[in-house]
N, C-alpha and C. Protein backbone atom coordinates (compact mmCIF):
# COMPACT_ATOMS: atom_id res chain seq x y z
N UNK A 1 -22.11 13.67 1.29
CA UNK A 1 -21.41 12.41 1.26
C UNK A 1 -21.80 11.58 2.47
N UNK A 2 -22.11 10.35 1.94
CA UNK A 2 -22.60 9.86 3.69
C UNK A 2 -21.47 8.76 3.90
N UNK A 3 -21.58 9.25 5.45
CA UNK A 3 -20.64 8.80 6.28
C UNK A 3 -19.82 7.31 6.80
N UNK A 4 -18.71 6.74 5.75
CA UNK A 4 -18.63 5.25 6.41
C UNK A 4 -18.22 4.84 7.68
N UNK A 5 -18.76 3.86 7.53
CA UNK A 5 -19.31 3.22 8.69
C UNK A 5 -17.57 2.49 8.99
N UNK A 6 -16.56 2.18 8.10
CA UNK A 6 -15.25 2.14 9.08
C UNK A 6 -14.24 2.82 8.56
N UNK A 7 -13.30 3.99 9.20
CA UNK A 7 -12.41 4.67 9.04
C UNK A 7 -11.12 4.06 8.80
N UNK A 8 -10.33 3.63 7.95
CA UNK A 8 -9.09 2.90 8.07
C UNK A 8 -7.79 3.75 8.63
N UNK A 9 -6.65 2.66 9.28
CA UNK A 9 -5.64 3.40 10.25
C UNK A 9 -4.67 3.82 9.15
N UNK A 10 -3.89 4.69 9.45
CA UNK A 10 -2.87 5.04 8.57
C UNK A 10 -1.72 3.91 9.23
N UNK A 11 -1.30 3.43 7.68
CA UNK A 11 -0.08 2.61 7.22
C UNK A 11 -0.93 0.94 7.07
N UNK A 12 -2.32 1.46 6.72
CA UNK A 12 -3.13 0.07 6.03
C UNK A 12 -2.56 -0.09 5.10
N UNK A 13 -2.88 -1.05 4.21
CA UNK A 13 -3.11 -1.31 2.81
C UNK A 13 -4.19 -0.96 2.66
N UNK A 14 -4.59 -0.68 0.99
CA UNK A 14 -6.04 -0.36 0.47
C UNK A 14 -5.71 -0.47 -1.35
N UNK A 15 -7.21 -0.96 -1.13
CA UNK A 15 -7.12 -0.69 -3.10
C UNK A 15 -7.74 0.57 -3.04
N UNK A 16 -7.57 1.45 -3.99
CA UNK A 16 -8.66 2.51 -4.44
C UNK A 16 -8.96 2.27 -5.90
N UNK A 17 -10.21 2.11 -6.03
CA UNK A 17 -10.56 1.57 -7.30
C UNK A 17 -10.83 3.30 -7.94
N UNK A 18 -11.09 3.36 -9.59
CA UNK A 18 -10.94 4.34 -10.33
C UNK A 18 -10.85 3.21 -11.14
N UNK A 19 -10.11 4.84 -12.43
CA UNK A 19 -10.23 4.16 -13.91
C UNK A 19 -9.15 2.72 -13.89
N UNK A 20 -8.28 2.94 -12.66
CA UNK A 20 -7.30 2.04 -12.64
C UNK A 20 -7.89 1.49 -10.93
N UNK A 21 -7.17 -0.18 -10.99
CA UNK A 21 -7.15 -0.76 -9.40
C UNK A 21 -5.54 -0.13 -8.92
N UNK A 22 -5.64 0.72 -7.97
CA UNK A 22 -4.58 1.40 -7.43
C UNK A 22 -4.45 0.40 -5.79
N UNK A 23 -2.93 0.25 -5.71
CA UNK A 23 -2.63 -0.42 -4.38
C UNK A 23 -1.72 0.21 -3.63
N UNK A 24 -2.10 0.59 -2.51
CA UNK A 24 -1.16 1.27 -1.38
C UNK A 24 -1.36 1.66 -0.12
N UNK A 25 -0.64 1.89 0.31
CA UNK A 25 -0.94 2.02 2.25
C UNK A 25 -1.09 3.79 2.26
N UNK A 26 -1.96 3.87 3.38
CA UNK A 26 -2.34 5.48 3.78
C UNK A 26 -1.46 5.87 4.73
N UNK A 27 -1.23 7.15 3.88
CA UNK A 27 0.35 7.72 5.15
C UNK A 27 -0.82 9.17 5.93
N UNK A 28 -1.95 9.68 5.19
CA UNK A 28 -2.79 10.48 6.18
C UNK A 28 -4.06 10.49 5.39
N UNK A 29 -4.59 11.16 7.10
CA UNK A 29 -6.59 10.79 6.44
C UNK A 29 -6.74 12.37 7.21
N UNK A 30 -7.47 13.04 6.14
CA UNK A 30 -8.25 14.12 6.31
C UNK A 30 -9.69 14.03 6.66
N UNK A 31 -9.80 14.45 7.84
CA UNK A 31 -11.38 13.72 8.09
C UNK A 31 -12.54 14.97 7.53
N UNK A 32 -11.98 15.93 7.42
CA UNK A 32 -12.80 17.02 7.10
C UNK A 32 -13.11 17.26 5.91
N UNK A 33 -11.98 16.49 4.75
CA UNK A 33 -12.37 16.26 3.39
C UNK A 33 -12.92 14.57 3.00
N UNK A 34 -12.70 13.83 4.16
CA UNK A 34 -13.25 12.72 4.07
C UNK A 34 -12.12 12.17 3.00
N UNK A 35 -11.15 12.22 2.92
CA UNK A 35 -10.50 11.69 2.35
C UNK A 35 -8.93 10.72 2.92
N UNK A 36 -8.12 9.68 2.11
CA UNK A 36 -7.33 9.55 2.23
C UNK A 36 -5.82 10.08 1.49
N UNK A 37 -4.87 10.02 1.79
CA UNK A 37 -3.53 10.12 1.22
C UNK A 37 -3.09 8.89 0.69
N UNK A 38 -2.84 8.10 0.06
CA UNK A 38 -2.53 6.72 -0.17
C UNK A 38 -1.51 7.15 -0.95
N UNK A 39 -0.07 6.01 -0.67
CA UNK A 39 1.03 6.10 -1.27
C UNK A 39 0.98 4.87 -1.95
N UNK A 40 0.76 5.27 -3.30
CA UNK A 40 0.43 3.82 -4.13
C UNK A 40 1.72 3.69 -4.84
N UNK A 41 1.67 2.31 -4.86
CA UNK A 41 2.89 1.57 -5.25
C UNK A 41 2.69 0.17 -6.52
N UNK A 42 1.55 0.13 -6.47
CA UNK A 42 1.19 -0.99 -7.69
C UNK A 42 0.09 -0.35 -8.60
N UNK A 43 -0.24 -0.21 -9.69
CA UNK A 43 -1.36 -0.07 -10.67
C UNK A 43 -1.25 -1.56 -11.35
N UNK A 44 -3.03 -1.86 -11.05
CA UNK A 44 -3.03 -3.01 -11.86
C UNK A 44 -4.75 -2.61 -13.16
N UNK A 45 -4.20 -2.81 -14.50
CA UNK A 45 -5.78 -3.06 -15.19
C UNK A 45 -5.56 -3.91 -15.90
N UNK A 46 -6.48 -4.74 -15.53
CA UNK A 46 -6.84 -5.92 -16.38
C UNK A 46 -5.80 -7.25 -15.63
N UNK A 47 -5.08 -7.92 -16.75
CA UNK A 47 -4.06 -8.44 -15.95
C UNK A 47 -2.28 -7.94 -15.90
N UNK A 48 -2.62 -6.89 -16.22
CA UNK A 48 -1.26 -5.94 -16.49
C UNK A 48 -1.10 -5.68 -14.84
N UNK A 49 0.31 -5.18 -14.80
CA UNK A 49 0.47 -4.56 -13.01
C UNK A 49 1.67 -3.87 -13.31
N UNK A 50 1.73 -2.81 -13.25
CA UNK A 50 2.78 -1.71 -13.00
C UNK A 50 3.46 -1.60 -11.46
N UNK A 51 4.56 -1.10 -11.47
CA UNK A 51 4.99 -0.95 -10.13
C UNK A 51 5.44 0.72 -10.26
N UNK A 52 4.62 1.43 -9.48
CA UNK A 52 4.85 3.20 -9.27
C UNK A 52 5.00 3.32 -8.15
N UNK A 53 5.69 4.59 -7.75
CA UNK A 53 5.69 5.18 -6.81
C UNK A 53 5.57 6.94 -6.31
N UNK A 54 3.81 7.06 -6.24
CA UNK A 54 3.33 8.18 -6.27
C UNK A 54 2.61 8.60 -5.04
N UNK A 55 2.17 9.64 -4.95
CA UNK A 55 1.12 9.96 -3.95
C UNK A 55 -0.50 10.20 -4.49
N UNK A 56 -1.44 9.89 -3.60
CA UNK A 56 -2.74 10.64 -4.27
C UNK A 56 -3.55 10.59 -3.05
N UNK A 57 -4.53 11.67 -3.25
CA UNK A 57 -5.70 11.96 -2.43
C UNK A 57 -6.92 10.87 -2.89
N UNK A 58 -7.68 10.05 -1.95
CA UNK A 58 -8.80 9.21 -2.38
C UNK A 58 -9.92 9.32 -1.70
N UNK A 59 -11.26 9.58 -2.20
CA UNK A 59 -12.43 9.31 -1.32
C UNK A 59 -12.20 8.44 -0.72
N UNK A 60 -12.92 8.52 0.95
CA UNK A 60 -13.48 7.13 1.75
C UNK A 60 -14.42 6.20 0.77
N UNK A 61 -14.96 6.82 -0.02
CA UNK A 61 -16.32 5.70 -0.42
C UNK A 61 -15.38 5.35 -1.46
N UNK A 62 -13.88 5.63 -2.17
CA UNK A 62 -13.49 5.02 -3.69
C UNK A 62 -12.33 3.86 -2.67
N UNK A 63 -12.22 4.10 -1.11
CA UNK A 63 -11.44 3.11 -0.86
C UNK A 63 -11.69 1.72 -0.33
N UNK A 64 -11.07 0.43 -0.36
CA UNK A 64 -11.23 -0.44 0.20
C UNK A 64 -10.54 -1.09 0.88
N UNK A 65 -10.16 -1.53 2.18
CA UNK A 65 -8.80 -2.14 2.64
C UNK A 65 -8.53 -3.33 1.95
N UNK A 66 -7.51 -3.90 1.97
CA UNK A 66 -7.02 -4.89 0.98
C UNK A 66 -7.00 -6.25 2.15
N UNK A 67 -7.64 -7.17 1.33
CA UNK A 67 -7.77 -8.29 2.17
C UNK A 67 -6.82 -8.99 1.65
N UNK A 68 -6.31 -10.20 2.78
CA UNK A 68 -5.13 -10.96 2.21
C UNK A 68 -3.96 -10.23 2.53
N UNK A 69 -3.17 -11.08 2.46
CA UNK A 69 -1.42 -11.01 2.79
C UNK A 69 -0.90 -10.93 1.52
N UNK A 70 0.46 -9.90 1.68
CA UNK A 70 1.21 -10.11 0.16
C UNK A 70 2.18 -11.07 0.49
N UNK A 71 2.56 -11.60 -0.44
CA UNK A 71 3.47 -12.46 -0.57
C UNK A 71 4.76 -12.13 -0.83
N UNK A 72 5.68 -13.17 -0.35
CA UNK A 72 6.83 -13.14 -0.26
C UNK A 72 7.58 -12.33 -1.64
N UNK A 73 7.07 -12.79 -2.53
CA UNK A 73 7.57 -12.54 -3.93
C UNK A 73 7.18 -10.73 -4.22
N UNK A 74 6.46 -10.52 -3.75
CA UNK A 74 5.40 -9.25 -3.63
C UNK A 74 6.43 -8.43 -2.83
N UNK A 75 6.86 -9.24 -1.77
CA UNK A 75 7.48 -8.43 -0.89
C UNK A 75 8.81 -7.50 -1.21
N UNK A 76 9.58 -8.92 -1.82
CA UNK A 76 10.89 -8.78 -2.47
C UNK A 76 10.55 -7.79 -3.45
N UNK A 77 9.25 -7.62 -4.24
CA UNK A 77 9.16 -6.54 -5.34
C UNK A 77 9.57 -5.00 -4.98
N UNK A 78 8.70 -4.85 -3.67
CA UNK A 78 8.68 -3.94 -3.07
C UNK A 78 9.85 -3.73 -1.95
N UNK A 79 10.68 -4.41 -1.40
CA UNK A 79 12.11 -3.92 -1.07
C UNK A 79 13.31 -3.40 -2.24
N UNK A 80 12.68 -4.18 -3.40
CA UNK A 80 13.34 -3.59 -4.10
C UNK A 80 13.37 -1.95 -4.53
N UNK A 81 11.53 -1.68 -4.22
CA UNK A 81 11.39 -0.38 -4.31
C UNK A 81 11.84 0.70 -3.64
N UNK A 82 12.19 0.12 -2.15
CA UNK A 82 12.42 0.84 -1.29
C UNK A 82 13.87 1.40 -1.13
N UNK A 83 14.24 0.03 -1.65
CA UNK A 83 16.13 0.44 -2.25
C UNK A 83 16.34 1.41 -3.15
N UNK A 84 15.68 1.15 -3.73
CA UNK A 84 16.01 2.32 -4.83
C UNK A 84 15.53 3.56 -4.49
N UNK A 85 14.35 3.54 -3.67
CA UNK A 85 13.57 5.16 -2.97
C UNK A 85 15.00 5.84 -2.12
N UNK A 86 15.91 4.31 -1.53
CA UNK A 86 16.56 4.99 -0.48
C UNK A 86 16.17 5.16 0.51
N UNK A 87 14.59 4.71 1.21
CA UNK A 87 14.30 4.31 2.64
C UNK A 87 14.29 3.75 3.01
N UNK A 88 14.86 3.52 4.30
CA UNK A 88 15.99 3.21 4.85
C UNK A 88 14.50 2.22 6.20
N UNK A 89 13.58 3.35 6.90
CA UNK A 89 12.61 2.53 7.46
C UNK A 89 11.89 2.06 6.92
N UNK A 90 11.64 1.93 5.57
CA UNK A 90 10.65 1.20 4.71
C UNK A 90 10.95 -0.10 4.64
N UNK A 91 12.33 0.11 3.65
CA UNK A 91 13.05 -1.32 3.93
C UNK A 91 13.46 -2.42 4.91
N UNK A 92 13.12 -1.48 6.17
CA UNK A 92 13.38 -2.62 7.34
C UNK A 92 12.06 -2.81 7.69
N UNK A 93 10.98 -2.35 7.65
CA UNK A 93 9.52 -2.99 7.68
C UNK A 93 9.24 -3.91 6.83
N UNK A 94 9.60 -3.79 5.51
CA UNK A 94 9.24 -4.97 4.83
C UNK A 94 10.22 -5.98 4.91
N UNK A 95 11.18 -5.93 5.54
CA UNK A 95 12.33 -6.77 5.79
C UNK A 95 11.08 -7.49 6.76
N UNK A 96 10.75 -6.87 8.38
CA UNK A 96 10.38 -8.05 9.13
C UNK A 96 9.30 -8.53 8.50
N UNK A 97 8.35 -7.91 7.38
CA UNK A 97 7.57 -8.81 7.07
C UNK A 97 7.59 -10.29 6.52
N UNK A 98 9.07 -10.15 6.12
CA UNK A 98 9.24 -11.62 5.37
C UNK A 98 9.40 -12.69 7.05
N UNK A 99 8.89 -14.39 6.10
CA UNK A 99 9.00 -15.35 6.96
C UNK A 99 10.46 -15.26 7.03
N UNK A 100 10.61 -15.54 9.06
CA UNK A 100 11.98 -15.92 8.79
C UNK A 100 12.15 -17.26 8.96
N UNK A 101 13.34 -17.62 8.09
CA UNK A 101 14.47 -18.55 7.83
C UNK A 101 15.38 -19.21 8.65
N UNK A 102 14.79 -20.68 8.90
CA UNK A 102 15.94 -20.94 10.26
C UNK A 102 17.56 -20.89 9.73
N UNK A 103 18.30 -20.91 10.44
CA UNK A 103 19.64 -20.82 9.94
C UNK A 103 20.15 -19.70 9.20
N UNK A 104 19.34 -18.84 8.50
CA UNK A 104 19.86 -18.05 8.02
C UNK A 104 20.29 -16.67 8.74
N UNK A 105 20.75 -16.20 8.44
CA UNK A 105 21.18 -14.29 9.00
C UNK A 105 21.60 -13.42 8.00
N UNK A 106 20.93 -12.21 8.69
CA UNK A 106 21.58 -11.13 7.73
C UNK A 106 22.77 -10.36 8.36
């Protein structure tokens, strides 16, 4: 397997492409299998998009970091996920990701 040229940090985003475009952040990287852990949370084929919440092992060469920002709407998708997972630090990470709101409070 030859060797890429950039290692991504755990708690990136990444697509891992396959039979499906898989989207999720890496919770660990095995460097000795050359692989990642990615906790995917979106499947998209075609213009369909599922929202899961699984684990999987991915080649370095099947991954790509994900360029671009998610969006607000994206965001809210995924606090919603986190509510329902019941994590508790998930949900407050994607909490500060949202823009904040003058005047408002939680």
């Amino acid at each position: 397997m030859a060797e890429k040229e950039t290692i991504f940090k755990k708690g990136e985003w990444v697509i891992v492409n396959g039979r499906y475009k898989w989207i999720g952040f890496i919770t660990a990287i095995s460097y000795a299998l050359e692989e990642y852990e990615v906790q995917i949370v979106r499947r998209e084929q075609g213009t369909d998009a599922s929202f899961v919440n699984l684990s999987i092992w991915a080649d370095f060469e099947e991954t790509e970091l994900m360029d671009g920002e998610i969006s607000d709407a994206g965001i809210h998708q995924l606090i919603d996920m986190a509510l329902d997972m019941k994590d508790k630090a998930w949900f407050l990470q994607l909490q500060n990701m949202l823009q904040k709101s003058e005047g408002v409070s939680l």
